[in-house]
Structure formats: C-alpha cells, structure tokens
N, C-alpha and C. Protein backbone atom coordinates (compact mmCIF):
# COMPACT_ATOMS: atom_id res chain seq x y z
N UNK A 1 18.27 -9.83 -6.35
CA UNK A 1 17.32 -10.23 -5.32
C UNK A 1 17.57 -9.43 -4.04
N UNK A 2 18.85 -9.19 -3.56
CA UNK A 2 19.24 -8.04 -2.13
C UNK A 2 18.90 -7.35 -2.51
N UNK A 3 18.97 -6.06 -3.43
CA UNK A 3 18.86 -5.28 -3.88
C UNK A 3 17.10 -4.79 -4.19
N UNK A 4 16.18 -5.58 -4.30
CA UNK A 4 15.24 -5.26 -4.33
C UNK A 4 14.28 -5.65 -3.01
N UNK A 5 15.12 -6.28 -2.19
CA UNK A 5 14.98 -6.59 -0.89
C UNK A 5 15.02 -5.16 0.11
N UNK A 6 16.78 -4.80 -0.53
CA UNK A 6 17.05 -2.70 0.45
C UNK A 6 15.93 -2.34 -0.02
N UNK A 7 15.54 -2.13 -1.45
CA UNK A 7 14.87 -1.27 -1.96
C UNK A 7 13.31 -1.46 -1.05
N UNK A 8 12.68 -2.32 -0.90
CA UNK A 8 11.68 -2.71 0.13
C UNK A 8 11.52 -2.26 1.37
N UNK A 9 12.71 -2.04 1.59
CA UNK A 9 13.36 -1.91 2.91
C UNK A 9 13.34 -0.40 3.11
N UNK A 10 13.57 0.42 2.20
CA UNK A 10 13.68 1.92 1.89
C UNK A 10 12.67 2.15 1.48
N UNK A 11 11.59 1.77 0.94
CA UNK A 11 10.28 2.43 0.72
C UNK A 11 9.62 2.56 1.98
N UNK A 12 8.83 3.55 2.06
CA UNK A 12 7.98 4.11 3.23
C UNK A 12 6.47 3.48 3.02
N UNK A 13 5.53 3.11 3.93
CA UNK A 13 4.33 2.47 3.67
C UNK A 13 3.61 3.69 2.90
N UNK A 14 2.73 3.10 2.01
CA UNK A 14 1.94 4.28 1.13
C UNK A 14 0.74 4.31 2.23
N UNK A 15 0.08 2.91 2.38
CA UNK A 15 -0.87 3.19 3.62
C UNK A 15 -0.50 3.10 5.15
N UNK A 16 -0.96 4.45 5.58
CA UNK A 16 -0.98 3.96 7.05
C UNK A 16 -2.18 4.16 7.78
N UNK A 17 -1.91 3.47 9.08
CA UNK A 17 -2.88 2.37 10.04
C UNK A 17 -4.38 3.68 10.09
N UNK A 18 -4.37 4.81 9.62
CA UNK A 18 -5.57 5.62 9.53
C UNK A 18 -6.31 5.08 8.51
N UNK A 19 -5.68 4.91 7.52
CA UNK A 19 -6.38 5.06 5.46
C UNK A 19 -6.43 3.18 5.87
N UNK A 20 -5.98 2.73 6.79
CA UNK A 20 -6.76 0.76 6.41
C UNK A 20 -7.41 0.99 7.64
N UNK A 21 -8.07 2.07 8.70
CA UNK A 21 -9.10 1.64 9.01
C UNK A 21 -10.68 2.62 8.22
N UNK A 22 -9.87 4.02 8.04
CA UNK A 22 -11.50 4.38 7.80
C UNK A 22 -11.83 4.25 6.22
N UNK A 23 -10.54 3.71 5.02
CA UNK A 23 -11.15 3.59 4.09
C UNK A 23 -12.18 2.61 3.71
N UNK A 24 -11.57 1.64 4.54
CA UNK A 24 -13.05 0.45 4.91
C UNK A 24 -14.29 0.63 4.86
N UNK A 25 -13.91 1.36 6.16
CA UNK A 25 -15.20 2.36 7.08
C UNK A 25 -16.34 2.64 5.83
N UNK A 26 -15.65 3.70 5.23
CA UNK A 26 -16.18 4.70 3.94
C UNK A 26 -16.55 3.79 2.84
N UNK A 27 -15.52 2.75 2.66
CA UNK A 27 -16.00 1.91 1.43
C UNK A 27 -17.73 1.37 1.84
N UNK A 28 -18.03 0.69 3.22
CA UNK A 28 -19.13 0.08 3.63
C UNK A 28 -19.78 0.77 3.20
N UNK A 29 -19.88 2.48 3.57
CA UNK A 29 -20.93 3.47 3.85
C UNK A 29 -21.23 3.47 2.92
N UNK A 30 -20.01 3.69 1.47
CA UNK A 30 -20.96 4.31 -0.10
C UNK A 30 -21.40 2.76 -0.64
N UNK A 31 -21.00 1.47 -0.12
CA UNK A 31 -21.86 0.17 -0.16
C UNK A 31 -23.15 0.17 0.18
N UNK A 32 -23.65 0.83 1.26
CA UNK A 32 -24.94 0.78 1.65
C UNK A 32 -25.78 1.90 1.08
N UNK A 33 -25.11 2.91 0.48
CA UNK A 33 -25.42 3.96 0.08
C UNK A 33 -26.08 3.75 -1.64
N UNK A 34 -25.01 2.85 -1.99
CA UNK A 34 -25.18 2.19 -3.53
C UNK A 34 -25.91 0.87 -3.74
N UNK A 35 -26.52 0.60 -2.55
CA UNK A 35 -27.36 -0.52 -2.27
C UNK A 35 -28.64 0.55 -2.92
N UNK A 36 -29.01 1.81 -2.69
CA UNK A 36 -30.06 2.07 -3.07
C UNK A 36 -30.46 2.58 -4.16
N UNK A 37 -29.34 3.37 -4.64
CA UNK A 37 -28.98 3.99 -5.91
C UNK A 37 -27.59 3.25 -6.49
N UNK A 38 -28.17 1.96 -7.55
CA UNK A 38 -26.54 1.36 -8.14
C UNK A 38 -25.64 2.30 -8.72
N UNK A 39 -25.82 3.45 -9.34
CA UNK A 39 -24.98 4.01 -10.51
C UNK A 39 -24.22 4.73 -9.75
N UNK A 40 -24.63 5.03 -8.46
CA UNK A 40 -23.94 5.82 -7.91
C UNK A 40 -22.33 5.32 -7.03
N UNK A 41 -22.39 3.62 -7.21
CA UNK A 41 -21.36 2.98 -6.52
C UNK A 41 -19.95 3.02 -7.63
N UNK A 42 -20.18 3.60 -8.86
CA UNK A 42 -19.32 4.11 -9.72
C UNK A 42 -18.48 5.48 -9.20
N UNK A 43 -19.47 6.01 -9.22
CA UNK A 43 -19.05 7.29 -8.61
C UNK A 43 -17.97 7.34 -7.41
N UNK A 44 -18.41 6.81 -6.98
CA UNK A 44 -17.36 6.52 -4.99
C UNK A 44 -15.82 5.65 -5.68
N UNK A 45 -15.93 5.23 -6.26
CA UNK A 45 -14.61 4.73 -7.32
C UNK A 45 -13.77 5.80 -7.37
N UNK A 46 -14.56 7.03 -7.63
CA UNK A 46 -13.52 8.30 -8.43
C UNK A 46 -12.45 8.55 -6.59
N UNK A 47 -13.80 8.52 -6.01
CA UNK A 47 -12.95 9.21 -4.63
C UNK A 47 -12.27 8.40 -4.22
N UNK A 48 -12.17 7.30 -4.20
CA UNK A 48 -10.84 6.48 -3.63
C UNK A 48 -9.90 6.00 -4.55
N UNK A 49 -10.32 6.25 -5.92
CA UNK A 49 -8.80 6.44 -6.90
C UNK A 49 -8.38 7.53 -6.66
N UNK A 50 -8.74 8.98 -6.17
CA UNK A 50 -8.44 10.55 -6.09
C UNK A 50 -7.55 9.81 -4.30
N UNK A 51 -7.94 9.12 -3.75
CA UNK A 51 -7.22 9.19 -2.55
C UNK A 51 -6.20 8.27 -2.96
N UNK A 52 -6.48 7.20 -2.96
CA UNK A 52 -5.21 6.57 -3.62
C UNK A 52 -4.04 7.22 -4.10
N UNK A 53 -4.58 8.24 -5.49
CA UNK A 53 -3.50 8.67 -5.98
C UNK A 53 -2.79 10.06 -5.22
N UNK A 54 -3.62 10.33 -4.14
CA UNK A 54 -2.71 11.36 -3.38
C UNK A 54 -1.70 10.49 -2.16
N UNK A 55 -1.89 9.12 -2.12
CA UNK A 55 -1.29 8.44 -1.29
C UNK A 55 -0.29 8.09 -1.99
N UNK A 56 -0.01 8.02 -3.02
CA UNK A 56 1.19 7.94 -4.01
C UNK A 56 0.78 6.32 -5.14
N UNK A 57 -0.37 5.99 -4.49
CA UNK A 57 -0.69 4.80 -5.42
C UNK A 57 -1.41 4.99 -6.90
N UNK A 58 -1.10 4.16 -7.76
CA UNK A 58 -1.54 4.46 -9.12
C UNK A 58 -2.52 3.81 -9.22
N UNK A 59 -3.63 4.21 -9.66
CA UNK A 59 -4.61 3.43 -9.73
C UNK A 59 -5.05 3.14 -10.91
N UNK A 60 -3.75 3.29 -11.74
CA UNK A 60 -3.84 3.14 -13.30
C UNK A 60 -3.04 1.68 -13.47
N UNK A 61 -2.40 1.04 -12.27
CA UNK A 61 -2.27 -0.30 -12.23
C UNK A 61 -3.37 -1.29 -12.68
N UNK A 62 -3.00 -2.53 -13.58
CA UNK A 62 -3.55 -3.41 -14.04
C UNK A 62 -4.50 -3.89 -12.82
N UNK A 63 -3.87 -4.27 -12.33
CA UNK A 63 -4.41 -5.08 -11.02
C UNK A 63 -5.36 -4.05 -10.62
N UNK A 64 -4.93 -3.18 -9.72
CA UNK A 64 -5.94 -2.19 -9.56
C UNK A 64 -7.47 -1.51 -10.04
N UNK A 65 -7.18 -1.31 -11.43
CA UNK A 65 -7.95 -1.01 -12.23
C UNK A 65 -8.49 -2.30 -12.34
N UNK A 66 -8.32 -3.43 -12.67
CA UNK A 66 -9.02 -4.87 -12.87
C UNK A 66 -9.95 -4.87 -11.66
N UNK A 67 -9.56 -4.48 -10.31
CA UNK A 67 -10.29 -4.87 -8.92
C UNK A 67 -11.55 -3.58 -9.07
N UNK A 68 -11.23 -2.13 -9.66
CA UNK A 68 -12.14 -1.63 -9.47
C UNK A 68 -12.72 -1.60 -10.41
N UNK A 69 -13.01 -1.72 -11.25
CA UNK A 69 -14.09 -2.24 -13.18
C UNK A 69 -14.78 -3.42 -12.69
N UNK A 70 -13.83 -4.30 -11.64
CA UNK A 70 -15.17 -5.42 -11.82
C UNK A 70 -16.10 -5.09 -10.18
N UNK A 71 -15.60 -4.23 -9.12
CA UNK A 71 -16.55 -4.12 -8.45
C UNK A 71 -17.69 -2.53 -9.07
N UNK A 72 -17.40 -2.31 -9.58
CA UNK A 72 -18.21 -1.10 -10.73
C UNK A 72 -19.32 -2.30 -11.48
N UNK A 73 -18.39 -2.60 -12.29
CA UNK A 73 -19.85 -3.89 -12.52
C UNK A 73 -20.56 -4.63 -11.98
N UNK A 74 -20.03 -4.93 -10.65
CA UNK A 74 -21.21 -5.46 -9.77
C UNK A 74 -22.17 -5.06 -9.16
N UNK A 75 -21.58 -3.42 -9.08
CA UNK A 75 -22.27 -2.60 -8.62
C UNK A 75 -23.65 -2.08 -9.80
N UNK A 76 -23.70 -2.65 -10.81
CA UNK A 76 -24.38 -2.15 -11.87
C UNK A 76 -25.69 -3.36 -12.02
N UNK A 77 -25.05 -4.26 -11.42
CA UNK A 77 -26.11 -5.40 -11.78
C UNK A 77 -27.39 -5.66 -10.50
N UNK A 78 -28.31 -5.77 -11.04
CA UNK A 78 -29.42 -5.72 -10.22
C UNK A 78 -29.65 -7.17 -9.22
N UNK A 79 -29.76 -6.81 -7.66
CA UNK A 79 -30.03 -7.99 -6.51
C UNK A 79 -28.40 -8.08 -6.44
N UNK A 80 -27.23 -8.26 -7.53
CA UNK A 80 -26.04 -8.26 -6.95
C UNK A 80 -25.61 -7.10 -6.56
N UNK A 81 -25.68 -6.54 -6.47
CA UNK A 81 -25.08 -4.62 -5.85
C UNK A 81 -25.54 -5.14 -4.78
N UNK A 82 -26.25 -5.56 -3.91
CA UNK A 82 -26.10 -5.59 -2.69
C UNK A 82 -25.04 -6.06 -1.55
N UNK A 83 -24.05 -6.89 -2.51
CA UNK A 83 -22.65 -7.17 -1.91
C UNK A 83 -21.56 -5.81 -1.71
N UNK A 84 -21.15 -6.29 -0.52
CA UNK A 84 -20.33 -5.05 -0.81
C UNK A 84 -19.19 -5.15 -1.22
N UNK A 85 -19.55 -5.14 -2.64
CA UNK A 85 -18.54 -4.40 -3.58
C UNK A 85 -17.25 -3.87 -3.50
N UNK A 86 -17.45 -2.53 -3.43
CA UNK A 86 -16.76 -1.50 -3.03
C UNK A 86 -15.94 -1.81 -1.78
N UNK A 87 -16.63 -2.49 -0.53
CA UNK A 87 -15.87 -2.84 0.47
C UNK A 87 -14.72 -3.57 0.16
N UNK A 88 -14.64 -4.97 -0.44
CA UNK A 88 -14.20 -5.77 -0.70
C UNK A 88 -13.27 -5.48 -2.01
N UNK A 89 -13.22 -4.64 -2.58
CA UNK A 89 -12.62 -3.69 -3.62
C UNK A 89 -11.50 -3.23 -2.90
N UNK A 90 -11.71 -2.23 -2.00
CA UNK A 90 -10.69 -1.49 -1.20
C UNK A 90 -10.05 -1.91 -0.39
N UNK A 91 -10.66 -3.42 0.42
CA UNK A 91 -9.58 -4.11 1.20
C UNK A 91 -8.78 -4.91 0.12
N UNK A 92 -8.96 -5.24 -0.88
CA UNK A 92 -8.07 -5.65 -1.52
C UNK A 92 -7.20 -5.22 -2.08
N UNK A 93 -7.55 -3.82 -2.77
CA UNK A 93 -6.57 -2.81 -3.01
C UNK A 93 -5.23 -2.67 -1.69
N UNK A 94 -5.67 -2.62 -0.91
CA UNK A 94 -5.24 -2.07 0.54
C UNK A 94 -3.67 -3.50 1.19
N UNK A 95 -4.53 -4.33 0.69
CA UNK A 95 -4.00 -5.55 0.80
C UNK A 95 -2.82 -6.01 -0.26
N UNK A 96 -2.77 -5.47 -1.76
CA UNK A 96 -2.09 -5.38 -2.32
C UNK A 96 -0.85 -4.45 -2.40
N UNK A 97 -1.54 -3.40 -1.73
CA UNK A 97 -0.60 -2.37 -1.99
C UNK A 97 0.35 -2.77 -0.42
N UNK A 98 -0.47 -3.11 0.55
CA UNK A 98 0.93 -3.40 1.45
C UNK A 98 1.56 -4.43 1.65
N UNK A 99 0.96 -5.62 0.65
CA UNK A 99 2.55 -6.52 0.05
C UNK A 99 3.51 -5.92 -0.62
N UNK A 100 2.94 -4.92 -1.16
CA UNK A 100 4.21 -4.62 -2.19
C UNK A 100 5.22 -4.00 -1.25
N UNK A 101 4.48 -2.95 -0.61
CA UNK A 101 5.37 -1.85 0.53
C UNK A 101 6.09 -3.01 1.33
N UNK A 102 5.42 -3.84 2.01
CA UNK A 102 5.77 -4.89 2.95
C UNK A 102 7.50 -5.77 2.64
N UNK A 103 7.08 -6.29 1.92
CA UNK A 103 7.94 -7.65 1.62
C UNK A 103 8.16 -7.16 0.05
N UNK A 104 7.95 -6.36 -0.84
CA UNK A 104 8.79 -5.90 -2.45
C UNK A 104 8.14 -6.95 -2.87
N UNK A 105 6.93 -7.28 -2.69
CA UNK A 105 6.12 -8.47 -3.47
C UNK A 105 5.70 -7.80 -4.60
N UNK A 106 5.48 -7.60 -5.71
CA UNK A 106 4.69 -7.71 -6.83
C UNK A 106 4.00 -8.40 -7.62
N UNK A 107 2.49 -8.64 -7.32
CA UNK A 107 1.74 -9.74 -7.32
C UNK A 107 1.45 -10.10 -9.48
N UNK A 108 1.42 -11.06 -9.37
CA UNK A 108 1.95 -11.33 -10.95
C UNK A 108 0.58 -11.77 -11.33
N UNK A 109 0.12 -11.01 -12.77
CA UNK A 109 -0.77 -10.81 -13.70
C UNK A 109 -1.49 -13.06 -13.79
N UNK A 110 -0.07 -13.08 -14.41
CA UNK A 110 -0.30 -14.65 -14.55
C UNK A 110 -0.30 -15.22 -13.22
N UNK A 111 -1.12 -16.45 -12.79
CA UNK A 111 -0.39 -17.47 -12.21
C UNK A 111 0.21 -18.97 -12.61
C-alpha cells in the first residue's frame, strides 16, 4: 500500500492544466460539428485517442475504450447525437486519468 502510494507520488501528471482546458474546448466544437454530420463524431475519436496516446495515455484501456464506443454510438443515433457526447467523453477520460496520476486510484471494472 506505501509503495504504491511513492509510486503515485513519482509519477508526473499525464494531463496538464492546457490539455483539461482546450481538450474540452475541442471536444464541444467537433460536438457541434457532429450535431450536423453524425458519422463524423467517430472520426474526432481518432484525434483525441492520437492525443491521448502522445500524452502517454492508452487508450486501449478498458475503461477508456468503453467511454469512447459508447459516446461513438451515441453519436450514431439519430435526435440523440445532439448531446454532447464527445464532450462528456473527454471530461471523463480526463477525470479518470487524473485520479489515477492524482491519488494511484485505479478505478475498478466491477463495483
């Protein structure tokens, strides 16, 4: 339990205070953007798994991948694509990933 406490303690934040304000930002934009064209709110997926994974995050995580497949499918369904999706996708991503950095939380599959 100490030990994965240092280790918490020694990791460096993957996000910083730039990438949790304008990935937001960007998530809204290709939200309103995919409000008009749905198929295209798939697409904007690729670019913030491509940023993600240059931020050192995997976006081949369960969790991860679970948060973005189901805002991809919402984004697919007609009158619901108008939520933003994608927004609410990436703050959660964002939100996960800095419990983990934060406090060595690793948020568990089961509850």
């Amino acid at each position: 339990m100490v030990e994965e406490e240092q280790e918490a303690q020694k990791r460096p934040d993957r996000i910083g205070l730039a990438t949790m304000i304008f990935a937001p930002m960007l998530a809204l934009l290709f939200d309103l953007f995919s409000s008009f064209i749905p198929i295209v709110g798939s697409i904007f997926w690729i670019v913030f798994a491509i940023w993600f994974f240059i931020l050192g995050i995997s976006p081949l995580n369960l969790k991860r991948l679970a948060t973005m497949l189901s805002s991809v499918v919402i984004e697919l369904i007609p009158l619901v694509s108008i939520l933003p999706s994608i927004t609410v996708g990436v703050i959660a991503i964002i939100v996960m990933v800095k419990l983990e950095d934060k406090i060595g939380l690793k948020l568990p599959l089961k509850t």
